[in-house]
C-alpha atoms as a PDB file:
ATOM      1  CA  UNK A   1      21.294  -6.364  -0.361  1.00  0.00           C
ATOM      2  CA  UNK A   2      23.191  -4.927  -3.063  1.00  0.00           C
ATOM      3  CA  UNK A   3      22.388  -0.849  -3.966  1.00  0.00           C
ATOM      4  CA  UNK A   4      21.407  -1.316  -7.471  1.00  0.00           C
ATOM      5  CA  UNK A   5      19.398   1.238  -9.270  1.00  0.00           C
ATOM      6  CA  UNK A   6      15.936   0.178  -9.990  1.00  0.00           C
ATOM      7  CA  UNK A   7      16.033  -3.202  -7.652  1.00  0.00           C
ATOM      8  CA  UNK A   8      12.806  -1.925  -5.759  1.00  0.00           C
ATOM      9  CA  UNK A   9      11.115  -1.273  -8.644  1.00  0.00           C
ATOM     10  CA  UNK A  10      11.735  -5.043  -9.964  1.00  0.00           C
ATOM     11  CA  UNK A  11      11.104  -6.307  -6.793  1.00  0.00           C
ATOM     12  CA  UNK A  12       7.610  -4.787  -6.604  1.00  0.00           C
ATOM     13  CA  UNK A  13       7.235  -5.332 -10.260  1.00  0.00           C
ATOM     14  CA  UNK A  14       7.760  -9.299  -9.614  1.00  0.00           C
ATOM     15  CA  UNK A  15       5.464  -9.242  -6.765  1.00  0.00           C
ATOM     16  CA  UNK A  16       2.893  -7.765  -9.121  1.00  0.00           C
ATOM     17  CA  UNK A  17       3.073 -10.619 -11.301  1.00  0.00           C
ATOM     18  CA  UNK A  18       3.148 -13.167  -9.146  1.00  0.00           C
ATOM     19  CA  UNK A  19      -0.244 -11.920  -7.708  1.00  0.00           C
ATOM     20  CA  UNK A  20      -1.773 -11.695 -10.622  1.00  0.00           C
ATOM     21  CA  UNK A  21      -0.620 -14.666 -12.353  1.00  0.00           C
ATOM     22  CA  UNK A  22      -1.973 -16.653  -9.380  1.00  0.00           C
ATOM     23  CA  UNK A  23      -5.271 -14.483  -9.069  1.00  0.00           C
ATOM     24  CA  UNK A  24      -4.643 -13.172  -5.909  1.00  0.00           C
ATOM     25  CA  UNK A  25      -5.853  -9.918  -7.622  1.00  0.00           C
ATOM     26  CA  UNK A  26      -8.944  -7.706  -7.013  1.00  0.00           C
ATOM     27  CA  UNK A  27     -10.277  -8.355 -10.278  1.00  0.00           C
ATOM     28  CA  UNK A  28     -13.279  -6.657  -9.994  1.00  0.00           C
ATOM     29  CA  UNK A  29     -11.706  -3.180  -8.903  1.00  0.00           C
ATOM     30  CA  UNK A  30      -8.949  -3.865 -11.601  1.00  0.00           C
ATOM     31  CA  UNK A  31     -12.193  -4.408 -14.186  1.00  0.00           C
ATOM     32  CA  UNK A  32     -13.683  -1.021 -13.363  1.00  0.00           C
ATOM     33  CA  UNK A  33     -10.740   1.272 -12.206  1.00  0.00           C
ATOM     34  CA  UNK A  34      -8.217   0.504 -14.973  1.00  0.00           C
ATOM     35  CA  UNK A  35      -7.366  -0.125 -19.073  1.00  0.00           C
ATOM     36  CA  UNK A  36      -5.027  -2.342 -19.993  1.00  0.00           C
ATOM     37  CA  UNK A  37      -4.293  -4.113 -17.313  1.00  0.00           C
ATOM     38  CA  UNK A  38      -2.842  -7.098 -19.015  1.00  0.00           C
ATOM     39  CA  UNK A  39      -0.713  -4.674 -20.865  1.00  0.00           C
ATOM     40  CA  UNK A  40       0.769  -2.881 -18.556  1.00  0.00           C
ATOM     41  CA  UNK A  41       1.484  -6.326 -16.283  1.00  0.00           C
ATOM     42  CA  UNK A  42       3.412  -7.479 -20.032  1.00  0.00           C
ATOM     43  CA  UNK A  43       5.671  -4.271 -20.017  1.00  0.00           C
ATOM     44  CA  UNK A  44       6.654  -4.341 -16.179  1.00  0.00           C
ATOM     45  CA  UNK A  45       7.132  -8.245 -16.001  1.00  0.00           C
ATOM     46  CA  UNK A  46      10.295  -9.422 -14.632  1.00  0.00           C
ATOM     47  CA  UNK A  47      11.205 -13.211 -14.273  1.00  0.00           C
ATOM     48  CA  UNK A  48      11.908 -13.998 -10.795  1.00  0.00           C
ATOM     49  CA  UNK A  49      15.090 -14.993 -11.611  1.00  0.00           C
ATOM     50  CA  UNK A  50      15.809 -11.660 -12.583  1.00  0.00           C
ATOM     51  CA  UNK A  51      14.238 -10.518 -10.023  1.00  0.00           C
ATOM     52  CA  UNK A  52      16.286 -12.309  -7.672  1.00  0.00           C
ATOM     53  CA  UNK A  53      19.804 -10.844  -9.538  1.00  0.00           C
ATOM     54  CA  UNK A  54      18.625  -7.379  -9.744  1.00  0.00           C
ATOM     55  CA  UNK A  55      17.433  -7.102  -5.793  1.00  0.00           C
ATOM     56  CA  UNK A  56      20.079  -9.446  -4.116  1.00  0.00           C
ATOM     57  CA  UNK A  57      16.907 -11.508  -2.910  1.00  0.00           C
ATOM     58  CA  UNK A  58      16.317 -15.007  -3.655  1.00  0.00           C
ATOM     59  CA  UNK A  59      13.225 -16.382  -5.539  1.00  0.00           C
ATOM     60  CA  UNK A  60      12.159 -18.369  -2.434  1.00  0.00           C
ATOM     61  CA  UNK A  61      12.183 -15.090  -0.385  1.00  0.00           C
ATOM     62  CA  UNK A  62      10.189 -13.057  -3.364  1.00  0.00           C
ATOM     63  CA  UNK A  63       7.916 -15.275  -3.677  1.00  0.00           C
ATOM     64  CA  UNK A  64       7.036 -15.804   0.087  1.00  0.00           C
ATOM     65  CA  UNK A  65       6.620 -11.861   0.179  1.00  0.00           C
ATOM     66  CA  UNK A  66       4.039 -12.606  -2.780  1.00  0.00           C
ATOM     67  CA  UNK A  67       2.180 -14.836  -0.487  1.00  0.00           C
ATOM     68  CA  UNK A  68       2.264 -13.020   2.791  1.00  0.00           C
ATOM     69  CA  UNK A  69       0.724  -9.869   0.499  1.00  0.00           C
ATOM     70  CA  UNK A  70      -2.000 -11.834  -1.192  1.00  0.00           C
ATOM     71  CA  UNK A  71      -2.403 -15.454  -1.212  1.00  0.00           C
ATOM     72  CA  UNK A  72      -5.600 -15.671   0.407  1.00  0.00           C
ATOM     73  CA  UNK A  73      -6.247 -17.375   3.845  1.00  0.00           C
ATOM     74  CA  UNK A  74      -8.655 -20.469   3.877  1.00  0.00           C
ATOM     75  CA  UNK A  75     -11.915 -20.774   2.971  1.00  0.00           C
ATOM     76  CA  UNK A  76     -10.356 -17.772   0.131  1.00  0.00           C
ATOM     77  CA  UNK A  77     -10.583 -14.905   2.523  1.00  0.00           C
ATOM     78  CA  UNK A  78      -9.094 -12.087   1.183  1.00  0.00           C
ATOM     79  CA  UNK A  79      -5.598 -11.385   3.435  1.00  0.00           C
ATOM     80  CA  UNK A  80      -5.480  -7.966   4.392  1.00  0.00           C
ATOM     81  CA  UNK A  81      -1.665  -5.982   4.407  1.00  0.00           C
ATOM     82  CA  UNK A  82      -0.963  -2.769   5.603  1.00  0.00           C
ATOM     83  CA  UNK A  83       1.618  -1.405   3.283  1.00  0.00           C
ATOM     84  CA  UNK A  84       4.374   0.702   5.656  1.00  0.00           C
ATOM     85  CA  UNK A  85       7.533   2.434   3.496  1.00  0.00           C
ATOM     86  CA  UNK A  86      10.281   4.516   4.515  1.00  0.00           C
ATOM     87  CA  UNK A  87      12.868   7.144   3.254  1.00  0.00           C
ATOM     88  CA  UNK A  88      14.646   3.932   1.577  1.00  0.00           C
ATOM     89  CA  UNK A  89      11.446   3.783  -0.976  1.00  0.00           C
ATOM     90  CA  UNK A  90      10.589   7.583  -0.572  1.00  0.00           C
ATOM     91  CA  UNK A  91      14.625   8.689  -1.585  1.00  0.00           C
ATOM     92  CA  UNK A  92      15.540   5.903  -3.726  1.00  0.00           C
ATOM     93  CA  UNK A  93      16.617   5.668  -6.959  1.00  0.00           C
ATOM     94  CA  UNK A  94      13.214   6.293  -9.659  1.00  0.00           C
ATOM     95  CA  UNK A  95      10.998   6.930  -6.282  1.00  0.00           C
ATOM     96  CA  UNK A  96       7.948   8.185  -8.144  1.00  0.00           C
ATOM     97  CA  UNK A  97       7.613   4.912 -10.189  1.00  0.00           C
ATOM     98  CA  UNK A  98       8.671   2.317  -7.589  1.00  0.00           C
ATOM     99  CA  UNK A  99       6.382   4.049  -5.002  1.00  0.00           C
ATOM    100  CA  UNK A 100       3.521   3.623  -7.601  1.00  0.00           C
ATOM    101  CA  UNK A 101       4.210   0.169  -8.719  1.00  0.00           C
ATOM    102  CA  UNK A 102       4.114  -0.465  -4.678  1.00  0.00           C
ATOM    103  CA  UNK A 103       0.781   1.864  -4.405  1.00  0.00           C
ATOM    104  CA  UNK A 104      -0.705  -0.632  -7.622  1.00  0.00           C
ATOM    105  CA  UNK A 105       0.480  -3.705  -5.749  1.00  0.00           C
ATOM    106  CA  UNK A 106      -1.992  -2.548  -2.961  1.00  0.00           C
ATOM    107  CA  UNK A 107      -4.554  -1.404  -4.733  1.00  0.00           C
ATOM    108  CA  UNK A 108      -4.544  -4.620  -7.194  1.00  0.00           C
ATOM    109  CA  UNK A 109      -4.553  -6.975  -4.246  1.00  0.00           C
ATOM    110  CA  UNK A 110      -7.644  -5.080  -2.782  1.00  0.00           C
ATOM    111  CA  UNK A 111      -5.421  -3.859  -0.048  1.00  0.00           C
ATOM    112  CA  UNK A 112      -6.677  -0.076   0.201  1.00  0.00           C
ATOM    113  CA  UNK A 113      -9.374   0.926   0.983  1.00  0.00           C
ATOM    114  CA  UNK A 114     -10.901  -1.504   3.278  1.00  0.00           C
ATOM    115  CA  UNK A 115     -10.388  -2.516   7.411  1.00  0.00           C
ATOM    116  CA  UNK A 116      -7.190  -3.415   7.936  1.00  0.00           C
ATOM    117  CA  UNK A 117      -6.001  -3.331   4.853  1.00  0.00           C
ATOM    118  CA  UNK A 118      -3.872   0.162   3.708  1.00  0.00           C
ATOM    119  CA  UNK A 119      -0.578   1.974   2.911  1.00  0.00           C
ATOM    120  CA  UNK A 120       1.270   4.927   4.541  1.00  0.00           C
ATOM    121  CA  UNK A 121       4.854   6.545   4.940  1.00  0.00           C
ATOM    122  CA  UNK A 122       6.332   6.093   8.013  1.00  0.00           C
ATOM    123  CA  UNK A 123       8.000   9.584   7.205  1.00  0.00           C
ATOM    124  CA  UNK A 124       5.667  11.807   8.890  1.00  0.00           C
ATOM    125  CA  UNK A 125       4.408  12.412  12.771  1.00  0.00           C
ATOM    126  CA  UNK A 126       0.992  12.824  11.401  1.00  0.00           C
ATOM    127  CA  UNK A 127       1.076   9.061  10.021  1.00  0.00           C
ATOM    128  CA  UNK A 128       0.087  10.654   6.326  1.00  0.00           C
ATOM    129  CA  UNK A 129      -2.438   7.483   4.904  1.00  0.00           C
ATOM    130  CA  UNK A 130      -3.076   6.732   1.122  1.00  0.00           C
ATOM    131  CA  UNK A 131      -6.330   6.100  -1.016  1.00  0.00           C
ATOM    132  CA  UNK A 132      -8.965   5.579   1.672  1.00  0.00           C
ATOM    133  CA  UNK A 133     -12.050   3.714   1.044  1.00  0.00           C
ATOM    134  CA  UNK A 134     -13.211   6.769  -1.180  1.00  0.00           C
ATOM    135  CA  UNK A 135     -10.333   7.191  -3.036  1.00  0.00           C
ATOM    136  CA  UNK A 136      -9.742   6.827  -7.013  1.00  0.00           C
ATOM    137  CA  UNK A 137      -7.113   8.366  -9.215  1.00  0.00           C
ATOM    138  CA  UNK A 138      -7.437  12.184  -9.475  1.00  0.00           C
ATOM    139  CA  UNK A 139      -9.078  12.979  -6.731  1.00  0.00           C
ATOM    140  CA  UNK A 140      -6.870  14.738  -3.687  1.00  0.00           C
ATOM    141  CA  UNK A 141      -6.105  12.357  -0.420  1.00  0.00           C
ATOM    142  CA  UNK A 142      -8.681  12.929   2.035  1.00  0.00           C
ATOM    143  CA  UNK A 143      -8.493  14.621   5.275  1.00  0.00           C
ATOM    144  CA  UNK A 144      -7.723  12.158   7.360  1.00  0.00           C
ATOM    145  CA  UNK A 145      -8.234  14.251  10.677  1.00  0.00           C
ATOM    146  CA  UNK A 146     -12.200  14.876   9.202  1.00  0.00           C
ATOM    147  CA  UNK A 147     -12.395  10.955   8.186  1.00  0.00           C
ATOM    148  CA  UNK A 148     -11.992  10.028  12.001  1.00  0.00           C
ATOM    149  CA  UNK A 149     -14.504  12.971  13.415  1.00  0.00           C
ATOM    150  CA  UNK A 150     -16.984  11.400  11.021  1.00  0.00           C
ATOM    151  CA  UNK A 151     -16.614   8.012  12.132  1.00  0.00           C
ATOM    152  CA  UNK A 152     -15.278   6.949   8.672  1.00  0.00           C
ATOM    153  CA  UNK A 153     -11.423   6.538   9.748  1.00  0.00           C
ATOM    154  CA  UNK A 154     -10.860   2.666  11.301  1.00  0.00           C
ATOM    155  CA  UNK A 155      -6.939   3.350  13.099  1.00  0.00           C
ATOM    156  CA  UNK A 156      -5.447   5.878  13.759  1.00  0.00           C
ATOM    157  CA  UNK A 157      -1.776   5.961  14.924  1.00  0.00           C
ATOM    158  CA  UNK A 158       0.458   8.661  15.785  1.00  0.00           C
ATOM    159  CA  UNK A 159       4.214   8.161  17.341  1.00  0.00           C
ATOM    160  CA  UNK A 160       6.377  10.811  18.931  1.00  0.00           C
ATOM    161  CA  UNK A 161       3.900  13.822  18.725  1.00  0.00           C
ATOM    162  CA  UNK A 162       0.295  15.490  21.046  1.00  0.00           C
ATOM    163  CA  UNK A 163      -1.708  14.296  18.353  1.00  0.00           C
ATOM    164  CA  UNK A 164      -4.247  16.339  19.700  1.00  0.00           C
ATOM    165  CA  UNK A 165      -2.239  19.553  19.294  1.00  0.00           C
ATOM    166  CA  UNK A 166      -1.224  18.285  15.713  1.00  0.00           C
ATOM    167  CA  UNK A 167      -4.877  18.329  13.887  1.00  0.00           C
ATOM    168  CA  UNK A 168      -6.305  21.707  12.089  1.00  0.00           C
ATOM    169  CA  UNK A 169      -9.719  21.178  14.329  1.00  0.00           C
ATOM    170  CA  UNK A 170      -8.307  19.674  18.188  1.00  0.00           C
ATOM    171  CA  UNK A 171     -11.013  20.266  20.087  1.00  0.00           C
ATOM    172  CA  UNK A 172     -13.328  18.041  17.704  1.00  0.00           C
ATOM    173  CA  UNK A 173     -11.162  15.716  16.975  1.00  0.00           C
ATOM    174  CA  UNK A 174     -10.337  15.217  20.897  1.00  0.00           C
ATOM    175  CA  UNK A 175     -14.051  14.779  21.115  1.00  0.00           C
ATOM    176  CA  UNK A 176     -14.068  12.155  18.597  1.00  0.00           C
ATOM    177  CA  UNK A 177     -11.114  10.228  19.662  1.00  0.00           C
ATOM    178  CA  UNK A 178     -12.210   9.831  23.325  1.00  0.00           C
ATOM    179  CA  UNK A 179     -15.972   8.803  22.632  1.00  0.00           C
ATOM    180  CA  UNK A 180     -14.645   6.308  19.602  1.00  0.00           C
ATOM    181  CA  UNK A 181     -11.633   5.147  21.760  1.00  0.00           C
ATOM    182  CA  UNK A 182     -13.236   4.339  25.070  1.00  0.00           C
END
């Protein structure tokens, strides 16, 4: 793929609109968590032709990303997609708004906040996890390490490190993790 500045961003921002424009959207959250939604989806549209030039993708393979995001399964169950990223997303060109549109893209297709369905960087031990099911814009990320002791976390995954040796409160959180885990 070609290293063009801004291609994630377009490629997320087509996604976008190919969820919404087939209504593979959360519609209620979007009704109650956001203004001008149709706006905003006006400004950041990309054709997926352009799309396709920008990123060095082709339609076919946008489009299938689209679907494997958000079309829903049958009977119109709502797919759930955990959202992974990496330093190419966390160092690339206009990070803070491509990571965003990518946070929206989850959030808009109801895929935070619910089992099975989340985002998180890959860049950290500690597996750091965005917008749990109590999240909304403003508010700080939650302790995830507290989430789990209460019962309220649903995975937890943690590569290369003790992860009992890792959390602010080990002793409880060992407690936790053995009783939920066995």
């Amino acid at each position: 793929m070609p290293s063009i500045q801004g291609s994630d961003l377009r490629a997320v921002q087509r996604l976008a609109d190919l969820h919404a424009s087939k209504g593979w959207i959360d519609t209620a959250f979007i009704d109650a968590s956001t203004k001008n939604f149709d706006n905003a989806r006006t400004a950041n549209n990309v054709s997926l032709d352009e799309a396709a030039q920008i990123t060095g993708l082709t339609g076919d393979q946008i489009r299938q990303s689209a679907e494997w995001i958000a079309q829903p399964k049958s009977g119109s169950v709502r797919r759930r997609t955990m959202f992974a990223y990496e330093k190419g997303l966390i160092w690339g060109n206009d990070n803070y708004r491509t990571n965003a549109a990518l946070v929206n893209v989850a959030l808009a297709t109801g895929n935070i906040g619910r089992p099975g369905a989340w985002m998180c960087s890959h860049g950290r031990a500690s597996g750091r996890l965005f917008a749990p099911s109590d999240a909304h814009v403003g508010r700080p990320r939650s302790y995830v390490d507290k989430l789990l002791i209460e019962g309220k976390g649903g995975v937890h995954h943690i590569w290369g490190c003790d992860h009992y040796k890792t959390t602010l409160n080990a002793f409880k959180f060992k407690q936790a993790y053995k009783k939920r885990t066995t």
